[in-house]
Protein backbone atom coordinates (compact mmCIF):
# COMPACT_ATOMS: atom_id res chain seq x y z
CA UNK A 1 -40.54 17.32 -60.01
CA UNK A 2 -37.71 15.66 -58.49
CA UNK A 3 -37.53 13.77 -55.61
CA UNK A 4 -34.65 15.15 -52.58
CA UNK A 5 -32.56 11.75 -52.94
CA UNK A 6 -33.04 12.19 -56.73
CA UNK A 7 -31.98 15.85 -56.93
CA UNK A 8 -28.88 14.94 -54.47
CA UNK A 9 -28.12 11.58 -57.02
CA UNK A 10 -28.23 14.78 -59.87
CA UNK A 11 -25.71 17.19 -58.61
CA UNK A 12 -23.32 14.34 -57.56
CA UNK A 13 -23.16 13.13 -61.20
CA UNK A 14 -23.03 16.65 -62.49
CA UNK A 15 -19.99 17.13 -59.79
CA UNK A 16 -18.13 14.21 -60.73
CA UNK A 17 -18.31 15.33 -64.73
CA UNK A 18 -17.19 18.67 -63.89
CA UNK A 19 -14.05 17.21 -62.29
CA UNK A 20 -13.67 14.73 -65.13
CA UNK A 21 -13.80 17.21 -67.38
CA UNK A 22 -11.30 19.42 -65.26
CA UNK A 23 -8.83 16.45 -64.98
CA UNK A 24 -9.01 15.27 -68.73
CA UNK A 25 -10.18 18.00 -70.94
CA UNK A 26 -10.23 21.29 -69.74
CA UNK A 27 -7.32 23.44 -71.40
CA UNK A 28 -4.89 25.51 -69.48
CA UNK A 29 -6.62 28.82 -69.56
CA UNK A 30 -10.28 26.92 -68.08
CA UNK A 31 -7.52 24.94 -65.40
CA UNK A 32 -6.71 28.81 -64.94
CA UNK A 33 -10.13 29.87 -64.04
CA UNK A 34 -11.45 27.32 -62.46
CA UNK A 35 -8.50 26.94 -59.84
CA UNK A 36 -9.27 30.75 -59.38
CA UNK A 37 -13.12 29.71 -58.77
CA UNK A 38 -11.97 26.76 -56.70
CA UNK A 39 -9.80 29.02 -54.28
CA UNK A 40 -12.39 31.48 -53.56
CA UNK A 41 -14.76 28.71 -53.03
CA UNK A 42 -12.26 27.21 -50.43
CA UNK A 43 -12.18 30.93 -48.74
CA UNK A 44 -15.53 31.27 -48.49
CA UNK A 45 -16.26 27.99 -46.70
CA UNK A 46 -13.37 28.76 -44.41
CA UNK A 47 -14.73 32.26 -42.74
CA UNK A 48 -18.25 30.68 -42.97
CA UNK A 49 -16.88 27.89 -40.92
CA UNK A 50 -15.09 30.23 -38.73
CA UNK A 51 -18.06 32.29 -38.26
CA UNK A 52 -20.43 29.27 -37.24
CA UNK A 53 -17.27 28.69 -34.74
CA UNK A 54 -17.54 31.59 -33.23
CA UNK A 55 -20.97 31.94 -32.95
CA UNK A 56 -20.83 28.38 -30.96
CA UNK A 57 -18.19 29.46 -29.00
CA UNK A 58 -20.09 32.70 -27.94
CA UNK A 59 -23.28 30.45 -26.69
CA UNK A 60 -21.11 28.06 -24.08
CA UNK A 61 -21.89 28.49 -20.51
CA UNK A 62 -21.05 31.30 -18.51
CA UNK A 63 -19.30 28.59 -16.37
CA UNK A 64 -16.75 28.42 -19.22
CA UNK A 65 -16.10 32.39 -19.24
CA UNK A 66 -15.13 32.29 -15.89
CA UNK A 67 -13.03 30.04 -15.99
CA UNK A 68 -11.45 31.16 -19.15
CA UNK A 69 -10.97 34.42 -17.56
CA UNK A 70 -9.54 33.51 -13.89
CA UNK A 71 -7.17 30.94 -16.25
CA UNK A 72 -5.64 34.45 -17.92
CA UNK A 73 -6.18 36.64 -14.58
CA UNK A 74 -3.58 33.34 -13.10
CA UNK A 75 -1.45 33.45 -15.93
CA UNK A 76 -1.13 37.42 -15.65
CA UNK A 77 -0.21 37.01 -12.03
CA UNK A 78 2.54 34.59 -13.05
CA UNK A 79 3.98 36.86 -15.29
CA UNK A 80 3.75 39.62 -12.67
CA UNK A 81 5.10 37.65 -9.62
CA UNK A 82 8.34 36.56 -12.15
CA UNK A 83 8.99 40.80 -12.88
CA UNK A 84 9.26 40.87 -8.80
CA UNK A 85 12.87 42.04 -8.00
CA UNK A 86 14.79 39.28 -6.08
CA UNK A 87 16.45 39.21 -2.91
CA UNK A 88 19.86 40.66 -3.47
CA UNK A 89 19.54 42.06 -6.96
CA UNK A 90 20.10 45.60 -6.98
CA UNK A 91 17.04 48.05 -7.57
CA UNK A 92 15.66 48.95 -10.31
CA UNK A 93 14.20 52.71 -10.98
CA UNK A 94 10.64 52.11 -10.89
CA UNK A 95 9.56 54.33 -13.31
CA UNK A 96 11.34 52.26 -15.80
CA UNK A 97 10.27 48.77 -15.04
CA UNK A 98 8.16 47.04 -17.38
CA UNK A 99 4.67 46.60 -17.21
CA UNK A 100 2.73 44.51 -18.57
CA UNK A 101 1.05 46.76 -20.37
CA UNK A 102 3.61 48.99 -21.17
CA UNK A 103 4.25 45.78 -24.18
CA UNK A 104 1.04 47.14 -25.79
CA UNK A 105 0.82 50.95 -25.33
């Protein structure tokens, strides 16, 4: 039975042939393949990544919640404050103004 250092010494060797073989002697059509095999490789380990991300993200303080919602509750109140008519434009119809959420529905 092999050792853990052994096994990891095993799969390192047998990585670094499969990419010398890639490099020097694979023909196009294996190139073909295993660029295919590499890619969803690549797109796998991204969402798993992203998932792990957003599982960490969803166990942060509640601290950081608030704050991450009174940050957008600001931001909204910007954007309404700046749709405010302004002394000594003329009026608007006010069932025509834009809403904020009129953007979205």
């Amino acid at each position: 039975m092999l050792q853990k250092e052994e096994s990891k010494l095993f799969y390192f060797i047998l990585a670094i042939l499969l990419l010398l073989y890639y490099v020097f002697a694979a023909t196009p059509a294996i190139k073909g393949t295993l660029n295919l095999v590499l890619l969803v490789f690549g797109v796998v380990l991204f969402l798993t990544l992203l998932i792990l991300v957003a599982m960490q993200i969803t166990q942060s303080p509640i601290e950081i919640w608030v704050g991450v919602i009174m940050v957008l509750l600001g931001l909204w109140s910007l954007w309404d404050i700046s749709q405010m008519e302004k002394k000594g434009d003329p009026p608007r119809d006010k069932r025509t103004r834009e809403t904020f959420l009129s953007k979205f529905f």
